[in-house]
Protein backbone atom coordinates (compact mmCIF):
# COMPACT_ATOMS: atom_id res chain seq x y z
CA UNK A 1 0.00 0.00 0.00
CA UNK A 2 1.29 3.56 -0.80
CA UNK A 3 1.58 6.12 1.97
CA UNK A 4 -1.48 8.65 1.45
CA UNK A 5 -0.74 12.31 1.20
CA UNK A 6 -2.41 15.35 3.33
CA UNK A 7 -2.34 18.68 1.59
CA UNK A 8 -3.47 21.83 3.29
CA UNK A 9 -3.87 24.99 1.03
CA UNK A 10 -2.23 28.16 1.14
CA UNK A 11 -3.35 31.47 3.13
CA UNK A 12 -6.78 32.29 1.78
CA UNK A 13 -6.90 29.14 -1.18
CA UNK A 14 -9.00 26.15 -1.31
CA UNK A 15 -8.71 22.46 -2.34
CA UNK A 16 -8.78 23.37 -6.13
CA UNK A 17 -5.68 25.09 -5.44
CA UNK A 18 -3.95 21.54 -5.71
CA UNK A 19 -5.97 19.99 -8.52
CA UNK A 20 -3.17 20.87 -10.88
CA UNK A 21 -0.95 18.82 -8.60
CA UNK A 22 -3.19 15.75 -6.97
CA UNK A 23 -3.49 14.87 -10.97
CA UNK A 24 -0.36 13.40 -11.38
CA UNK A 25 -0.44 11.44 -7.97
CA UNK A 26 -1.46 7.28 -7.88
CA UNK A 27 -1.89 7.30 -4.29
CA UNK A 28 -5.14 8.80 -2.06
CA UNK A 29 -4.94 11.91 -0.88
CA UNK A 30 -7.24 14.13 0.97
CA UNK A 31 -6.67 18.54 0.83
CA UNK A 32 -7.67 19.27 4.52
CA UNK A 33 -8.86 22.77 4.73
CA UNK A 34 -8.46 24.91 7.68
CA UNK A 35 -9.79 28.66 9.18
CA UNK A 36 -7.90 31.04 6.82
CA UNK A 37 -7.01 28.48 4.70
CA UNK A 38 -9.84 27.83 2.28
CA UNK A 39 -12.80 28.17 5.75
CA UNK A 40 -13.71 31.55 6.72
CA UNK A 41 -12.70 31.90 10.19
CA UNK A 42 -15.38 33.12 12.87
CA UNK A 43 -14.50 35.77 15.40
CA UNK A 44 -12.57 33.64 18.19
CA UNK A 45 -11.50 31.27 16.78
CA UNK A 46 -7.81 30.55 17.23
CA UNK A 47 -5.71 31.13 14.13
CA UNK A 48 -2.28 30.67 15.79
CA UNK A 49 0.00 28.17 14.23
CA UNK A 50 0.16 25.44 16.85
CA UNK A 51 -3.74 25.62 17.03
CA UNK A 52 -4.03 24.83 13.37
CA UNK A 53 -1.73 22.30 13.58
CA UNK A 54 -3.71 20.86 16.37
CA UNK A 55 -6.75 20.91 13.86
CA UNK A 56 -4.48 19.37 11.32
CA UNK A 57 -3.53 16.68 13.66
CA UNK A 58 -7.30 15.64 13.90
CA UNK A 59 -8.32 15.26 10.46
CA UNK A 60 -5.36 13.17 9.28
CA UNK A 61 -7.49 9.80 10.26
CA UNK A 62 -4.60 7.58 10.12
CA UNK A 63 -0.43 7.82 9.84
CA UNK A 64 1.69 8.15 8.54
CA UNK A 65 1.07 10.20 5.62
CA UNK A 66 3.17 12.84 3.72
CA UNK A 67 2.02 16.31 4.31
CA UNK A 68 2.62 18.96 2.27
CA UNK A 69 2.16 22.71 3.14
CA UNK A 70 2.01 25.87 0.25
CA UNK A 71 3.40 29.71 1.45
CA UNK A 72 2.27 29.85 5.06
CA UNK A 73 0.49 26.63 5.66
CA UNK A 74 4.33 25.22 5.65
CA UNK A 75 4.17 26.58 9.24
CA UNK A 76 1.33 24.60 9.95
CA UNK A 77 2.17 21.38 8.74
CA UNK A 78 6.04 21.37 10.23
CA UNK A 79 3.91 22.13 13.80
CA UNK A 80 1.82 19.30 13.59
CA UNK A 81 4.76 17.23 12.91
CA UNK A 82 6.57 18.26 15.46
CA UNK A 83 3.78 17.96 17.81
CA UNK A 84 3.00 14.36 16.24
CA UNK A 85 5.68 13.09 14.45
CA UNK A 86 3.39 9.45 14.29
CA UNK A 87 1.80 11.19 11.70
CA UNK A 88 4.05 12.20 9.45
CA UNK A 89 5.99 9.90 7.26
CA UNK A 90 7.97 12.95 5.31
CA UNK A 91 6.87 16.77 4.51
CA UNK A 92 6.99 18.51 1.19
CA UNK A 93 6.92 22.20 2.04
CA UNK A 94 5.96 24.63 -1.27
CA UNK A 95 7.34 27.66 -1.24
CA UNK A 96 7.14 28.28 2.56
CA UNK A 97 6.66 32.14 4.07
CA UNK A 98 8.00 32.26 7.57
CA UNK A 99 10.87 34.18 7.48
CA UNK A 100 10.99 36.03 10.73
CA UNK A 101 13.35 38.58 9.20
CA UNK A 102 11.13 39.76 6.72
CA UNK A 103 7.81 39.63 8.05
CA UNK A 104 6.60 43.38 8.14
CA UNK A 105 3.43 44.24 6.89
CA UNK A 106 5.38 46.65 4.26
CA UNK A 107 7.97 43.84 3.44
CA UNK A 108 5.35 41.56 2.73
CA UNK A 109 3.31 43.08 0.77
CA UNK A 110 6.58 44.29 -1.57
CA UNK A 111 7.48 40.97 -1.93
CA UNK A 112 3.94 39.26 -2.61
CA UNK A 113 3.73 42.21 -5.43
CA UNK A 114 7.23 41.17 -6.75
CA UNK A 115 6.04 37.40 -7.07
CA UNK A 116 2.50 38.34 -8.26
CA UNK A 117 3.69 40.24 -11.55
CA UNK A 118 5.09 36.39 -12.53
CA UNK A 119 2.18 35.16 -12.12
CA UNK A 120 -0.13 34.37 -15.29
CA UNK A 121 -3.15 36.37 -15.92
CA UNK A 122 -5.09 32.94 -16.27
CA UNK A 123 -4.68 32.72 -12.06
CA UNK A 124 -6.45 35.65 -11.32
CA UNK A 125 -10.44 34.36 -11.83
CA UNK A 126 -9.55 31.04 -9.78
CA UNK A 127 -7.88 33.18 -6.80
CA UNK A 128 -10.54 35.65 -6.63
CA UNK A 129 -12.63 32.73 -6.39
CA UNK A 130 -11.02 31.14 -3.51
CA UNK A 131 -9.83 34.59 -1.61
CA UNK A 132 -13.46 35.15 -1.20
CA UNK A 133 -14.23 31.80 -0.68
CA UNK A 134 -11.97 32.10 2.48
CA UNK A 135 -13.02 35.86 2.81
CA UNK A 136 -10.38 38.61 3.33
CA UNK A 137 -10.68 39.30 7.27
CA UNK A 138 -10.25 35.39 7.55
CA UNK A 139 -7.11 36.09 5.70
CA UNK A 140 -6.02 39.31 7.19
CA UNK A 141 -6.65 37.44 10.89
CA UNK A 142 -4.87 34.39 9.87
CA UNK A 143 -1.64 35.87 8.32
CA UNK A 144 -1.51 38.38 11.31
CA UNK A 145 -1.33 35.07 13.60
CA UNK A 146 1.17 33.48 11.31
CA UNK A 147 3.99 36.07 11.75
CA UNK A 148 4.39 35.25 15.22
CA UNK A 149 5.57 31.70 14.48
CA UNK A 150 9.31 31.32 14.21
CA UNK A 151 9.63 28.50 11.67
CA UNK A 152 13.35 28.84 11.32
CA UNK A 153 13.71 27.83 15.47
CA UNK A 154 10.75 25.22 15.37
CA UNK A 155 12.77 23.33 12.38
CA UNK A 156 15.07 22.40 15.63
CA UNK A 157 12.58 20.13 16.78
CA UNK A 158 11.65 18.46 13.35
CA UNK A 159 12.56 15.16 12.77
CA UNK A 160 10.79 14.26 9.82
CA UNK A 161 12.48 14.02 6.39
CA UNK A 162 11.27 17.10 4.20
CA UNK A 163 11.89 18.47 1.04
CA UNK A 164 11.55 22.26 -0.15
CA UNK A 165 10.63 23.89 -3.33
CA UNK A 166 10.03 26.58 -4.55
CA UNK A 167 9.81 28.56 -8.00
CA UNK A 168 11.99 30.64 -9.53
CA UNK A 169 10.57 33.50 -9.53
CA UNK A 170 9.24 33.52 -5.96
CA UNK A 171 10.26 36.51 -4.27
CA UNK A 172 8.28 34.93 -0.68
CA UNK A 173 10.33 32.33 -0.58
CA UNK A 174 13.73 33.77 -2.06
CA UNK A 175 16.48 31.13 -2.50
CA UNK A 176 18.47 31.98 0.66
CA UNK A 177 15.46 31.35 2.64
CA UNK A 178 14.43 28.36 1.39
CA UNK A 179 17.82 26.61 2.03
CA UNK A 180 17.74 27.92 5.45
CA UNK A 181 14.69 26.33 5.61
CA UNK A 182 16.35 22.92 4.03
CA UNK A 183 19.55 23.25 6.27
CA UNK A 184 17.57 23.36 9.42
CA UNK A 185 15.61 20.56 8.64
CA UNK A 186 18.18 18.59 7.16
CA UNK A 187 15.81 18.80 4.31
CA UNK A 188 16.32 19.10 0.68
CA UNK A 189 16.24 22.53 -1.33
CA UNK A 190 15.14 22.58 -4.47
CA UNK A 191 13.82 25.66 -7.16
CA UNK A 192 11.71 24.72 -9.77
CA UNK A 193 12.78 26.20 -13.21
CA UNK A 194 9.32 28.67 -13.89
CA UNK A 195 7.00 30.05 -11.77
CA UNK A 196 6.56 32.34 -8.68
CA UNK A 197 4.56 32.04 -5.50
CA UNK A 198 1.84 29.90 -6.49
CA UNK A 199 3.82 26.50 -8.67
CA UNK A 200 0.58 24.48 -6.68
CA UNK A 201 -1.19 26.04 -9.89
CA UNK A 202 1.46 26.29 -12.33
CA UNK A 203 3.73 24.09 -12.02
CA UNK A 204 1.46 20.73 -11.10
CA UNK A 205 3.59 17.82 -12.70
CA UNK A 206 6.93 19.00 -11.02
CA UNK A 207 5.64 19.49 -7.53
CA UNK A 208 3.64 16.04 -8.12
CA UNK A 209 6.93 14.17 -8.75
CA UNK A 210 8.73 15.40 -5.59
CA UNK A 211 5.62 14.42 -3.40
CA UNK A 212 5.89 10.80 -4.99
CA UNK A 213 9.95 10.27 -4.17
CA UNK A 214 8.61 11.08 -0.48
CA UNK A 215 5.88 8.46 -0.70
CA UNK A 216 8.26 5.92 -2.31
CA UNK A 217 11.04 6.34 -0.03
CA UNK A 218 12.20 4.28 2.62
């Protein structure tokens, strides 16, 4: 039997944000959605990291699995399996946000601009449709809760096997990041030759192939 894979959207997307990806997989797999990521989130309801991951934790019915995290649901998925590393067989993290260093409001929203202009025109109709799906105070709530996790010092107490990718163009998960990201983990870096922020929906086939050498691995 093959080891199932858990994917949990980006900030604000839904499970069609992966269809381009789950395509090219022969195993099951289930896209677990989450408050803020693809759910609106009611007022009180805790958006912090380690309570998502808690959520996380919950749905995955039975381990291990791979999980795989896009932009700042990386955060979520490296908590849950640090938190319950039973669950987690290896992680694939997608262009993961995080980085403590440049997480202001203004030095986030240059760099999402800086990755969006990469981004094909064909995106925009399926991300309008999700970002109000998910609804932008969901979004603005959950991102706000997100910058107070410190993913580089967490990665200290992964022990799962994970691999990182990201796009070329992606200027939220530049390639210095990334491999800190890799090095902490003693993970894999990798950058994917086109693309930007968003290779769930662009760059399918690729992303699909490093999922399956985690599910085929030892």
């Amino acid at each position: 039997m093959t080891t199932p894979v858990v994917l949990v959207p980006g900030l604000g997307l839904g499970p069609e944000s992966y269809a381009p990806t789950v395509q090219y997989l022969d195993t099951q797999y289930e896209v677990v959605t989450l408050p803020g990521y693809g759910e609106r989130a009611p007022r009180g309801v805790d958006l912090s990291t380690s309570a998502l991951a808690e959520r996380l934790a919950v749905r995955i019915k039975e381990g291990p699995v791979v999980l795989v995290g896009h932009s700042a649901s990386c955060q979520i998925v490296v908590a849950a399996a640090i938190a319950h590393p039973e669950l987690a067989k290896a992680l694939v993290l997608v262009g993961p946000s995080g980085d403590r260093n440049m997480s202001t409001w203004p030095a986030l929203a240059a760099r999402w601009m800086a990755s969006a202009v990469w981004d094909p025109p064909r995106l925009v109709p399926t991300l309008a449709r999700q970002y109000f799906r998910t609804g932008f105070p969901s979004m603005a709530r959950a991102i706000a809760a997100a910058r107070h996790y410190d993913l580089a010092a967490a990665l200290a107490d992964l022990r799962t096997p994970t691999v990182v990718v990201r796009s070329k163009h992606d200027r939220l998960a530049p390639p210095q990041w990334v491999q800190e990201v890799a090095d902490k983990s003693s993970g894999e870096a990798w950058t994917l030759p086109s693309g930007s922020h968003m290779p769930v929906l662009t760059n399918g086939p690729e992303l699909a192939a490093y999922i399956r050498r985690c599910i085929q691995s030892d």
